[in-house]
C-alpha atoms as a PDB file:
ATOM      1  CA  UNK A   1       0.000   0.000   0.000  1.00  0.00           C
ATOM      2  CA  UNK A   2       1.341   3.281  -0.873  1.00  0.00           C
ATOM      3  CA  UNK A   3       2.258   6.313   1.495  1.00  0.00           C
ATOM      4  CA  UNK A   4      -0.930   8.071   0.393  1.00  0.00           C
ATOM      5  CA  UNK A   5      -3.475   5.430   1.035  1.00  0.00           C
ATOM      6  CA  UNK A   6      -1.572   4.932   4.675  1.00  0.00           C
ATOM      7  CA  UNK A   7      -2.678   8.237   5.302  1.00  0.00           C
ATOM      8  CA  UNK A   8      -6.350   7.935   4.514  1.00  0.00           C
ATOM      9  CA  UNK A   9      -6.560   4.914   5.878  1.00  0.00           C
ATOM     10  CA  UNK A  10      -4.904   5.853   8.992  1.00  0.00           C
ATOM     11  CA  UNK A  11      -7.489   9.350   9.173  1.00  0.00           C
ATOM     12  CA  UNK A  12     -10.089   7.024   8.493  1.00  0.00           C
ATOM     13  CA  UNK A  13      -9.502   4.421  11.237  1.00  0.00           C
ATOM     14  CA  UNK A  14      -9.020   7.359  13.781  1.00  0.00           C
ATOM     15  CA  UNK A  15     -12.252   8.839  13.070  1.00  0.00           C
ATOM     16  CA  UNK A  16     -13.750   5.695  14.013  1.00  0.00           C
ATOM     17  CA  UNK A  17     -12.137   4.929  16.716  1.00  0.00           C
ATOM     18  CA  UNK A  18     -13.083   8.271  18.188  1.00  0.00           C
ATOM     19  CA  UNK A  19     -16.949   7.922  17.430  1.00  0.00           C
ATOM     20  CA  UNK A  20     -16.910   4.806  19.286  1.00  0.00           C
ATOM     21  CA  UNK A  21     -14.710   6.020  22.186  1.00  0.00           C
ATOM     22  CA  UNK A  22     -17.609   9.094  22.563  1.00  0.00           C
ATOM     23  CA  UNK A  23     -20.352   6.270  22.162  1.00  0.00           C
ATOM     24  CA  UNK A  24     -18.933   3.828  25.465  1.00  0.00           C
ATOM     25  CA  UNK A  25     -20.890   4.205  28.399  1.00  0.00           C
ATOM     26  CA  UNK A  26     -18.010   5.040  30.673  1.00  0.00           C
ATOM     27  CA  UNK A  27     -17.699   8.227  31.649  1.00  0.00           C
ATOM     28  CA  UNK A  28     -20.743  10.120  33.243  1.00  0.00           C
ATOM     29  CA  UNK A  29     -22.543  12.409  31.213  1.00  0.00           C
ATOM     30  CA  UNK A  30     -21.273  15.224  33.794  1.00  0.00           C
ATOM     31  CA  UNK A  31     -17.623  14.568  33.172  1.00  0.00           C
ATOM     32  CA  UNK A  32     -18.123  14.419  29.037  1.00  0.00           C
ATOM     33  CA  UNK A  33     -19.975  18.334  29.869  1.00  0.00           C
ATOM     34  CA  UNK A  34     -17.099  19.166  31.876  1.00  0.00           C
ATOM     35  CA  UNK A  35     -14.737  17.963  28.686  1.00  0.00           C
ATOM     36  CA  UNK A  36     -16.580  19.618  26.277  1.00  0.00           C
ATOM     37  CA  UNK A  37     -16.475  22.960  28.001  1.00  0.00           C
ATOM     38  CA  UNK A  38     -13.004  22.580  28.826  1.00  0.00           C
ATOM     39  CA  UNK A  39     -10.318  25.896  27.391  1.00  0.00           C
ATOM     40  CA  UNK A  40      -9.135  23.471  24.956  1.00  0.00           C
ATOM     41  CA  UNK A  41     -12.089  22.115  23.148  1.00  0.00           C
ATOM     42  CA  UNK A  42     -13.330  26.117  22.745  1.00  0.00           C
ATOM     43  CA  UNK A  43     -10.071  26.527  21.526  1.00  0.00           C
ATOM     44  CA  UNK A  44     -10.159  23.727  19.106  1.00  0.00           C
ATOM     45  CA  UNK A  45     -13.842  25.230  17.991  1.00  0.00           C
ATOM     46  CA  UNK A  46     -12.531  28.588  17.137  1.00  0.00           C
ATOM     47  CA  UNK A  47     -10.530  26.857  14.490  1.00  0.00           C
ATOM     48  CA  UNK A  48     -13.051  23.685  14.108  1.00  0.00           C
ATOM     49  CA  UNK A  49     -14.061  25.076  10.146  1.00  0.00           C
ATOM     50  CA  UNK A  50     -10.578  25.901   9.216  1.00  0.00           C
ATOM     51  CA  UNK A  51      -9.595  22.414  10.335  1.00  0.00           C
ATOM     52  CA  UNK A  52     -12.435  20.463   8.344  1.00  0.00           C
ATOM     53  CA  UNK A  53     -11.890  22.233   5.235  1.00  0.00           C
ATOM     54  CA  UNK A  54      -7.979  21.327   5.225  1.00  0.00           C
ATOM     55  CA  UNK A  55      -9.023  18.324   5.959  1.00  0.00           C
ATOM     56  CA  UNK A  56     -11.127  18.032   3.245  1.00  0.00           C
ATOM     57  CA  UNK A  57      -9.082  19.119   0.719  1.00  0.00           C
ATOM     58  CA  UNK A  58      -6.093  16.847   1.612  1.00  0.00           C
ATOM     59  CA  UNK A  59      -8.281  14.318   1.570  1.00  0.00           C
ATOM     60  CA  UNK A  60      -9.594  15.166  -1.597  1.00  0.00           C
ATOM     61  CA  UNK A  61      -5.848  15.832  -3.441  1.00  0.00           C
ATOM     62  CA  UNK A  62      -5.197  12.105  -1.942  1.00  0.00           C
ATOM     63  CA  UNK A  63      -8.142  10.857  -3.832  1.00  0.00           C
ATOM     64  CA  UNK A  64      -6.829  12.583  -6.947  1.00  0.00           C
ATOM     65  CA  UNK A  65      -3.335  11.735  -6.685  1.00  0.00           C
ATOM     66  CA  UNK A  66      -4.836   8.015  -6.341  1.00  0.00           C
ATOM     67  CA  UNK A  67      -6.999   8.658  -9.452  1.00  0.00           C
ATOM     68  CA  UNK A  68      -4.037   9.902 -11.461  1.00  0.00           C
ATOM     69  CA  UNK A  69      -1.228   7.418 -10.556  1.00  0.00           C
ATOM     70  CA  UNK A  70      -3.096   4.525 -12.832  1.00  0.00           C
ATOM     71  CA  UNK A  71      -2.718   7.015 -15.791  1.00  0.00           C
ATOM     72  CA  UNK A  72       0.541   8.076 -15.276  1.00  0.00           C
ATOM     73  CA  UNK A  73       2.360   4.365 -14.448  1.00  0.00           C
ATOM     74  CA  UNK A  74       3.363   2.256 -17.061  1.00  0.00           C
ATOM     75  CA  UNK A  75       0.877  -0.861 -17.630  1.00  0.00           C
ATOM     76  CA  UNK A  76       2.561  -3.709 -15.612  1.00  0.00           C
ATOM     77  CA  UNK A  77      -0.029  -6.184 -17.303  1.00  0.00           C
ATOM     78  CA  UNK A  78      -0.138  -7.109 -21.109  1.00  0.00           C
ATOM     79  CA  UNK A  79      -2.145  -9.876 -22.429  1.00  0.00           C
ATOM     80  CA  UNK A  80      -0.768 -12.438 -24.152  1.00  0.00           C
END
């Protein structure tokens, strides 16, 4: 697997893994509010959209790069 598709996968497998640590039962729902209103997380909103859309568009310039690379390699296969 190449460098680029480490990447995505790794982003993607991190997202998950942080939807279902926020969907365990084991901290109390007062402790997640105390989290959540924490200096860091309003911190982390005030740049939450600038973050996402980066995000995005690395994500996207992976896909691309993935799209292109087929085109651009020599064809390792040739029928007989």
């Amino acid at each position: 697997m190449s460098l680029q598709w480490t990447v995505v996968a790794m982003f993607m497998y991190t997202e998950v893994f942080l939807v279902l640590l926020l969907c365990l039962p084991f901290m109390s729902p007062t402790r997640w509010q105390r989290i959540f209103k924490s200096c860091l997380v309003g911190l982390a909103l005030a740049y939450d959209n600038t973050a996402f859309v980066v995000l995005i568009v690395i994500l996207v310039l992976l896909l691309l790069g993935g799209a292109l690379h087929p085109q651009t390699s020599p064809r390792s296969y040739r029928p007989p």
